[in-house]
Protein backbone atom coordinates (compact mmCIF):
# COMPACT_ATOMS: atom_id res chain seq x y z
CA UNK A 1 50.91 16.54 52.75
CA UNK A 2 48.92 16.09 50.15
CA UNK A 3 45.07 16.21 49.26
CA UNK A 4 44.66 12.50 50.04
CA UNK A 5 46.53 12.36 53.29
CA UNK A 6 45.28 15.40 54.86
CA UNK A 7 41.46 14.30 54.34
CA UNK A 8 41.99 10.70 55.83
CA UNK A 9 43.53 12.55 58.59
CA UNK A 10 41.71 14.74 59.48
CA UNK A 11 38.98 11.83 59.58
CA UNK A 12 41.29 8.98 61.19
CA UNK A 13 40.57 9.98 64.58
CA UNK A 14 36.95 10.22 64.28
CA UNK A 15 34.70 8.00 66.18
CA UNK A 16 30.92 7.23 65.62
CA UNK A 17 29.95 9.17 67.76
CA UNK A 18 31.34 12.29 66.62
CA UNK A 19 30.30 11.42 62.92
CA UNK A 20 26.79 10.92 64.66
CA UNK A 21 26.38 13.83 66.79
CA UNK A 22 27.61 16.10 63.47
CA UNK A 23 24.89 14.33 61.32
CA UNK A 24 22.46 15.36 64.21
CA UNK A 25 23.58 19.26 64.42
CA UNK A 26 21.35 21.96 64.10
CA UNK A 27 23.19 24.54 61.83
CA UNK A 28 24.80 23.88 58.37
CA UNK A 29 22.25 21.76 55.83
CA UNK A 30 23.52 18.86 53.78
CA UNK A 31 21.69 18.97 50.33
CA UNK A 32 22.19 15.23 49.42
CA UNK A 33 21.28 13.69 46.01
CA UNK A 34 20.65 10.13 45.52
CA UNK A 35 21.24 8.68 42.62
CA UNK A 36 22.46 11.87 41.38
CA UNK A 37 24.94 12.47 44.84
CA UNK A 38 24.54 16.52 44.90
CA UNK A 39 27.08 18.06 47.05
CA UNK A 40 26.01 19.61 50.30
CA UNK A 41 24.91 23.57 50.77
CA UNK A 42 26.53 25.20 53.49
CA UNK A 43 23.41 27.40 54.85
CA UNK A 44 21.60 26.91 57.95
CA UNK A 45 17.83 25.42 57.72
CA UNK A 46 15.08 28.42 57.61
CA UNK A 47 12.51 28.85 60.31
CA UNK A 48 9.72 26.47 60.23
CA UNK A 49 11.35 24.46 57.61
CA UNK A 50 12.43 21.21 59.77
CA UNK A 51 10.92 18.14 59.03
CA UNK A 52 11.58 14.72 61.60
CA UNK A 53 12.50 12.82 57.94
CA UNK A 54 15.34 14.13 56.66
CA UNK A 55 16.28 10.57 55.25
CA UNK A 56 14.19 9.79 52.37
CA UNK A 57 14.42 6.70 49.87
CA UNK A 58 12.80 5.16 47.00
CA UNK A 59 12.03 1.77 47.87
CA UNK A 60 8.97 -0.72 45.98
CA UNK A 61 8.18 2.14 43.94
CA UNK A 62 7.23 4.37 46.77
CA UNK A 63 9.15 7.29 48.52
CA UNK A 64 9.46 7.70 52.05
CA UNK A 65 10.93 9.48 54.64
CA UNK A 66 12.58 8.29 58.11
CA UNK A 67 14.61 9.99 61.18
CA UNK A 68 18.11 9.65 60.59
CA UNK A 69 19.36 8.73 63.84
CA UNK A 70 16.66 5.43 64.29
CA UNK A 71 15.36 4.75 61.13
CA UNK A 72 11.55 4.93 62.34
CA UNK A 73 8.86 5.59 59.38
CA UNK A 74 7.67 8.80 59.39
CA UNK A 75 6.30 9.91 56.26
CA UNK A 76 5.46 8.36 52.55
CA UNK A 77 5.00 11.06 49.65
CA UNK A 78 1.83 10.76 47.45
CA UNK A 79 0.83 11.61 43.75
CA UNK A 80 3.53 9.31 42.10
CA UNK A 81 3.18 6.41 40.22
CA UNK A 82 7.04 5.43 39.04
CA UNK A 83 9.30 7.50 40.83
CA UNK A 84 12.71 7.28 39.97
CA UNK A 85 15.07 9.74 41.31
CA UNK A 86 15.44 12.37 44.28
CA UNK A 87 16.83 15.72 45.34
CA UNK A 88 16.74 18.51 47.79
CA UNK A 89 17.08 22.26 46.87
CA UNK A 90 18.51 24.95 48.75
CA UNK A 91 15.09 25.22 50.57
CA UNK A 92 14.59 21.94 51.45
CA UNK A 93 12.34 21.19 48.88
CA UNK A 94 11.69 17.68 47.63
CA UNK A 95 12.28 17.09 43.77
CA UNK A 96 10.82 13.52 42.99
CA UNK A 97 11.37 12.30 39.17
CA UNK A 98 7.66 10.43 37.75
CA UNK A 99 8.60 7.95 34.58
CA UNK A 100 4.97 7.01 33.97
CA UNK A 101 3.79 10.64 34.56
CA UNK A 102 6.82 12.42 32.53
CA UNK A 103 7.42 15.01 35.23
CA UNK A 104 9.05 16.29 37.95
CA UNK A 105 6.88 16.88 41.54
CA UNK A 106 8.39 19.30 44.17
CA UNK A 107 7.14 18.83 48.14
CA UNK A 108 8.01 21.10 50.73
CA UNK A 109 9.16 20.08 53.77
CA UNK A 110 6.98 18.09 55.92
CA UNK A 111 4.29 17.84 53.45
CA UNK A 112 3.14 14.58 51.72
CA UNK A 113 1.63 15.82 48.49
CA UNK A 114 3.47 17.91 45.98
CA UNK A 115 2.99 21.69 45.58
CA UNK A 116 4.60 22.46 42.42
CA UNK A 117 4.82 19.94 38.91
CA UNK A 118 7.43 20.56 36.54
CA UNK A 119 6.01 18.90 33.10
CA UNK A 120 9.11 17.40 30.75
CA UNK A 121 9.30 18.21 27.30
CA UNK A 122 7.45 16.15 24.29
CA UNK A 123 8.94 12.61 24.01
CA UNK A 124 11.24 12.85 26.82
CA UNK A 125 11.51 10.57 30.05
CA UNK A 126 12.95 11.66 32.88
CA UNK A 127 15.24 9.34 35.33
CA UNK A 128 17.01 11.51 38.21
CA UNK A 129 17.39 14.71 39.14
CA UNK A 130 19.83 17.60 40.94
CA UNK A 131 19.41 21.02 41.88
CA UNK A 132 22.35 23.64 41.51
CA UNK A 133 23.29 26.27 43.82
CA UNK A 134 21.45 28.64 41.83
CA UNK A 135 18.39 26.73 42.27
CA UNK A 136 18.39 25.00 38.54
CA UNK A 137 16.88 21.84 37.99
CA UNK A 138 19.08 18.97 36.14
CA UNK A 139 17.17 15.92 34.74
CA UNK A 140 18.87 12.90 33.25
CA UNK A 141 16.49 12.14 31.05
CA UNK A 142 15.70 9.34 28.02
CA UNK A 143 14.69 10.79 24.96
CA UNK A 144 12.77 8.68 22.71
CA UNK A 145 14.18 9.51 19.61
CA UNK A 146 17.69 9.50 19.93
CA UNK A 147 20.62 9.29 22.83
CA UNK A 148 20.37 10.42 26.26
CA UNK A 149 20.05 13.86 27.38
CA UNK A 150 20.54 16.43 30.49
CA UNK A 151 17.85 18.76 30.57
CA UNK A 152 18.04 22.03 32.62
CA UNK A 153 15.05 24.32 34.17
CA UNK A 154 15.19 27.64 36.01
CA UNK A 155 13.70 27.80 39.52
CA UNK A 156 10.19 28.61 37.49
CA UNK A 157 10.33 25.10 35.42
CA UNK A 158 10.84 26.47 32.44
CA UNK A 159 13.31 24.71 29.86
CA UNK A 160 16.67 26.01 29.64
CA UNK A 161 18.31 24.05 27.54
CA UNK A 162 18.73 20.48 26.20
CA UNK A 163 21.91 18.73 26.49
CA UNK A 164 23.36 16.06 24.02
CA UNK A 165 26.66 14.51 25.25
CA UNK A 166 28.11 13.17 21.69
CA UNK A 167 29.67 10.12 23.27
CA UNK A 168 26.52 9.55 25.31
CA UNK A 169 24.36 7.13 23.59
CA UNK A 170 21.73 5.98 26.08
CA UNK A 171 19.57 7.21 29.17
CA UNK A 172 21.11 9.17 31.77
CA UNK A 173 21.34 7.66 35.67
CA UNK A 174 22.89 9.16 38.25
CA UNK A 175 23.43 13.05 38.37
CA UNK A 176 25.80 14.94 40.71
CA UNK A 177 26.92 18.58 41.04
CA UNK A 178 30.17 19.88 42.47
CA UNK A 179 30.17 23.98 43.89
CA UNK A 180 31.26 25.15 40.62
CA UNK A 181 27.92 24.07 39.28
CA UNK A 182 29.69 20.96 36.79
CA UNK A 183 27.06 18.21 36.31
CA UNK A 184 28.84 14.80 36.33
CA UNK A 185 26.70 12.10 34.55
CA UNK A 186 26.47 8.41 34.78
CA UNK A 187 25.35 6.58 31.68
CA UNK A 188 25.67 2.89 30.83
CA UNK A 189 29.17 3.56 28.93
CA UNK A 190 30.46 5.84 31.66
CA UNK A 191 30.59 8.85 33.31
CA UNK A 192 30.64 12.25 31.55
CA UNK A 193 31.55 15.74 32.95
CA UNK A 194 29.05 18.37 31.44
CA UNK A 195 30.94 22.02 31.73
CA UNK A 196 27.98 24.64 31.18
CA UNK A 197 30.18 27.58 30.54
CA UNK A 198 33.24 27.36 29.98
CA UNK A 199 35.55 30.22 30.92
CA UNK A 200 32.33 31.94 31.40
CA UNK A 201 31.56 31.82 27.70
CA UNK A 202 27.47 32.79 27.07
CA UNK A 203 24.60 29.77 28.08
CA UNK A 204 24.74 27.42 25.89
CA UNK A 205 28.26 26.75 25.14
CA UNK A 206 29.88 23.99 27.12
CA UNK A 207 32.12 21.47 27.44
CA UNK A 208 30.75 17.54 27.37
CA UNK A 209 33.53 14.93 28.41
CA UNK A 210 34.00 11.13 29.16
CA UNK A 211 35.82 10.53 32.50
CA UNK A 212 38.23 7.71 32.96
CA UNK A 213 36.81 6.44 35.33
CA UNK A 214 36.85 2.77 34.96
CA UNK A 215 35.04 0.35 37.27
CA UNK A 216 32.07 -3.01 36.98
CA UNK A 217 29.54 -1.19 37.78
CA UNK A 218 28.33 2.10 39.19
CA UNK A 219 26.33 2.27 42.13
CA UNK A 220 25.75 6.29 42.74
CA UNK A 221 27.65 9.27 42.29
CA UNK A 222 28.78 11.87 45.01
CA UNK A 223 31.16 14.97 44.75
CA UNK A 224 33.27 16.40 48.07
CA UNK A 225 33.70 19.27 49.35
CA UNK A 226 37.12 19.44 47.36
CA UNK A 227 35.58 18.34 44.44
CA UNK A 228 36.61 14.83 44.28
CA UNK A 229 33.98 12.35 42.63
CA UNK A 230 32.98 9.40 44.68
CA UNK A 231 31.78 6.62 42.37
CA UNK A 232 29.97 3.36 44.07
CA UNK A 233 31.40 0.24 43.06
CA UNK A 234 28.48 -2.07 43.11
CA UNK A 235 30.35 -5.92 42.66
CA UNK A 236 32.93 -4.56 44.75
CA UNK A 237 30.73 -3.24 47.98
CA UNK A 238 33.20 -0.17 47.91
CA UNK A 239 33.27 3.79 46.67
CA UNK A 240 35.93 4.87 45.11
CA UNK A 241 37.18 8.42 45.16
CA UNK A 242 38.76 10.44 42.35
CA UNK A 243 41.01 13.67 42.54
CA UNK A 244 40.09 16.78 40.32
CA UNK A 245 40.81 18.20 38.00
CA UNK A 246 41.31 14.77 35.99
CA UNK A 247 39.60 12.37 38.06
CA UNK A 248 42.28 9.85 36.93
CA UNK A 249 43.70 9.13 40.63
CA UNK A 250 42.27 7.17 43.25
CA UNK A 251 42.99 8.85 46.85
CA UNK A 252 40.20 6.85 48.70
CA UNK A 253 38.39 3.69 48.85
CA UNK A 254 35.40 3.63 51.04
CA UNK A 255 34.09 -0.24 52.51
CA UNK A 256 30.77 0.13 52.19
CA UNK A 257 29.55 -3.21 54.14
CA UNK A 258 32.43 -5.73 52.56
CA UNK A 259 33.28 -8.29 55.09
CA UNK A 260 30.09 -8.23 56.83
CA UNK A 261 28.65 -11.60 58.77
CA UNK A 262 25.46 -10.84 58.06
CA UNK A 263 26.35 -10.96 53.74
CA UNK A 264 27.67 -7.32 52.11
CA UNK A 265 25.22 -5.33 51.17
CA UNK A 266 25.40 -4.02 47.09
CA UNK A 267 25.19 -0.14 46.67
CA UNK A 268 22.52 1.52 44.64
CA UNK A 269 23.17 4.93 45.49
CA UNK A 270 25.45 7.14 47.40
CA UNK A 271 25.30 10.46 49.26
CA UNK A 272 27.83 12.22 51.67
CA UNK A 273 26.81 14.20 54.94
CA UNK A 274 27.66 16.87 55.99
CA UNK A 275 31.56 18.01 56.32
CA UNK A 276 32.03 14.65 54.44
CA UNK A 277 32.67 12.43 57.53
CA UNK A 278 30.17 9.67 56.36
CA UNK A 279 28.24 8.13 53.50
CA UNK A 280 24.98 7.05 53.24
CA UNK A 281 24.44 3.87 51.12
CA UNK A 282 21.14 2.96 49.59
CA UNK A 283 21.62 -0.77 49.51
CA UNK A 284 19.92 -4.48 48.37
CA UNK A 285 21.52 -7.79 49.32
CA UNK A 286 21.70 -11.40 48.32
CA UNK A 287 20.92 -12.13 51.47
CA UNK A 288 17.83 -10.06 51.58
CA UNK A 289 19.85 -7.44 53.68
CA UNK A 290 17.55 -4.39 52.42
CA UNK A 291 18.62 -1.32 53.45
CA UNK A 292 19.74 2.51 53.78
CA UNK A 293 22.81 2.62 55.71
CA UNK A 294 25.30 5.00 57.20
CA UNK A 295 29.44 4.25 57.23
CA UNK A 296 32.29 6.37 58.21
CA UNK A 297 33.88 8.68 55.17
CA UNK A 298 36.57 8.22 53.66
CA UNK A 299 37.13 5.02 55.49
CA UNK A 300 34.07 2.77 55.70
CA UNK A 301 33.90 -0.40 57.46
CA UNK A 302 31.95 -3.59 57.60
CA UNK A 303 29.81 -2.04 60.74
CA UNK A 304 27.36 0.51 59.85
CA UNK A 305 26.91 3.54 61.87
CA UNK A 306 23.16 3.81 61.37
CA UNK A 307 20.95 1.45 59.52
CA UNK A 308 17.51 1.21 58.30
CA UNK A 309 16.15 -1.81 57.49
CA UNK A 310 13.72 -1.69 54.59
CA UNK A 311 11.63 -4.52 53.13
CA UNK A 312 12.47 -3.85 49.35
CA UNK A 313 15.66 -2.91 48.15
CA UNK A 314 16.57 0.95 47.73
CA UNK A 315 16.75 2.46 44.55
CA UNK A 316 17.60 6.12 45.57
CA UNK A 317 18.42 7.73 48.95
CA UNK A 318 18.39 11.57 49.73
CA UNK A 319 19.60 13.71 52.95
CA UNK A 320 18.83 16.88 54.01
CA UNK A 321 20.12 18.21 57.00
């Protein structure tokens, strides 16, 4: 059986309530990055780390947190002015992208002001953001003299390096990691696949690619557990997912809201939970339809598992549990 068939298998039989009631375990944390659709960490959450939001969007230009399972308010970070893209670390720390204030401001869990500012080089603009699992920062970044750029910072917030895709020539969007620590990018001519070493060559040497990935338009990025890259279709209402190592073959395509009465909502940005068996969907809609929404992975459906009605559409969406 092959990679395709075995994962909608193994999901087929799973009902809502399962895919709830693993969402809502204690035990293994899902380190979710919207727009940039981090894969999850497979640790447990530390002592006196848990937070009642573990759902967090950017909506109107503010960030805010809600419970996952009702979609109640609980918290709204402070200190930002143009926030543009979100990410948890390994700790459950909160990385929250500034445009207007050219950083990066970290949170810890719980907390509504940030603790730690990472400060973005001269002349650059950053736009989302992703943490490794060695605890490096990723920024997709604009840089204001020339194309767009990946910028990378250890755990201290100091610069790494500078990336320059050669095919990339404009702003970065979404960012997403897979477990070998590949960055995929999003950009407005497609997405990339940034290698940092290569056959474990020295920093600094990699391997910059465009993917053939072909679709309208891009609503979010995600990578599986296996490695496959889930791309949001936005005119379509769908996420599509590719097979490594090529990411030329389709082996799953997600309904993200298609088909429902109440007018299909268009995906901003994508994240997957936990063991993969659902996808939350930072949404707008014609119909005024705002919201961050859960649906069953790989499937989807028009019925959403969990749903959070907003009053502004959602330009970001981040997990963490």
């Amino acid at each position: 059986m092959n990679w395709a068939r075995s994962t909608l298998a193994a999901l087929s039989s799973l009902a809502a309530s399962a895919i709830l009631a693993s969402c809502s375990a204690g035990g293994p944390a899902f380190v979710g990055v919207i727009p940039s659709g981090q894969t999850e960490a497979r640790i447990s959450r530390s002592s006196g780390t848990s937070s009642a939001a573990d759902v967090f969007v950017i909506t109107a230009g503010r960030v805010r947190g809600y419970a996952r399972t009702g979609g109640r308010r609980l918290i709204e970070l402070t200190g930002l002015i143009d926030p543009g893209g979100i990410a948890f670390d390994f700790n459950h720390h909160l990385y929250v992208s500034d445009e207007q204030q050219t950083a990066v401001f970290v949170y810890k869990p719980g907390s509504v002001s940030p603790f730690k500012t990472i400060h973005m080089p001269a002349s650059y603009t950053p736009f989302n953001v992703a943490v490794d699992s060695g605890g490096r920062l990723w920024v997709g970044t604009y840089y204001r003299y020339g194309p767009g750029n990946l910028t990378e910072f250890d755990a201290n917030g100091n610069v790494l390096q500078t990336v320059q895709c050669p095919s990339m020539t404009d702003y970065t969007r979404p960012i997403a990691i897979d477990r070998k620590g590949d960055v995929f990018i999003d950009s407005p001519i497609g997405i990339h696949q940034y290698i940092p070493y290569v056959n474990e060559v020295p920093a600094g040497q990699h391997s910059c690619k465009r993917l053939p990935v072909k679709l309208s338009s891009f609503g979010g990025l995600a990578v599986t557990d296996a490695g496959g890259l889930v791309v949001g279709d936005y005119y379509n209402f769908d996420a599509f997912t590719y097979a490594p190592p090529g990411f030329r073959r389709v082996v799953a395509r997600t309904n993200l809201g298609g088909g429902n009465p109440h007018g299909a909502s268009f995906p901003e940005a994508i994240a997957l939970t936990h063991g993969n068996s659902g996808i939350w969907v930072a949404t707008e809609s014609g119909s005024g339809d705002y919201a961050a929404a859960l649906y069953r992975y790989p499937r989807g459906s028009s019925k959403r598992l969990v749903h959070i009605r907003l009053s502004n559409g959602a330009s970001a969406v981040a997990v963490d549990y």
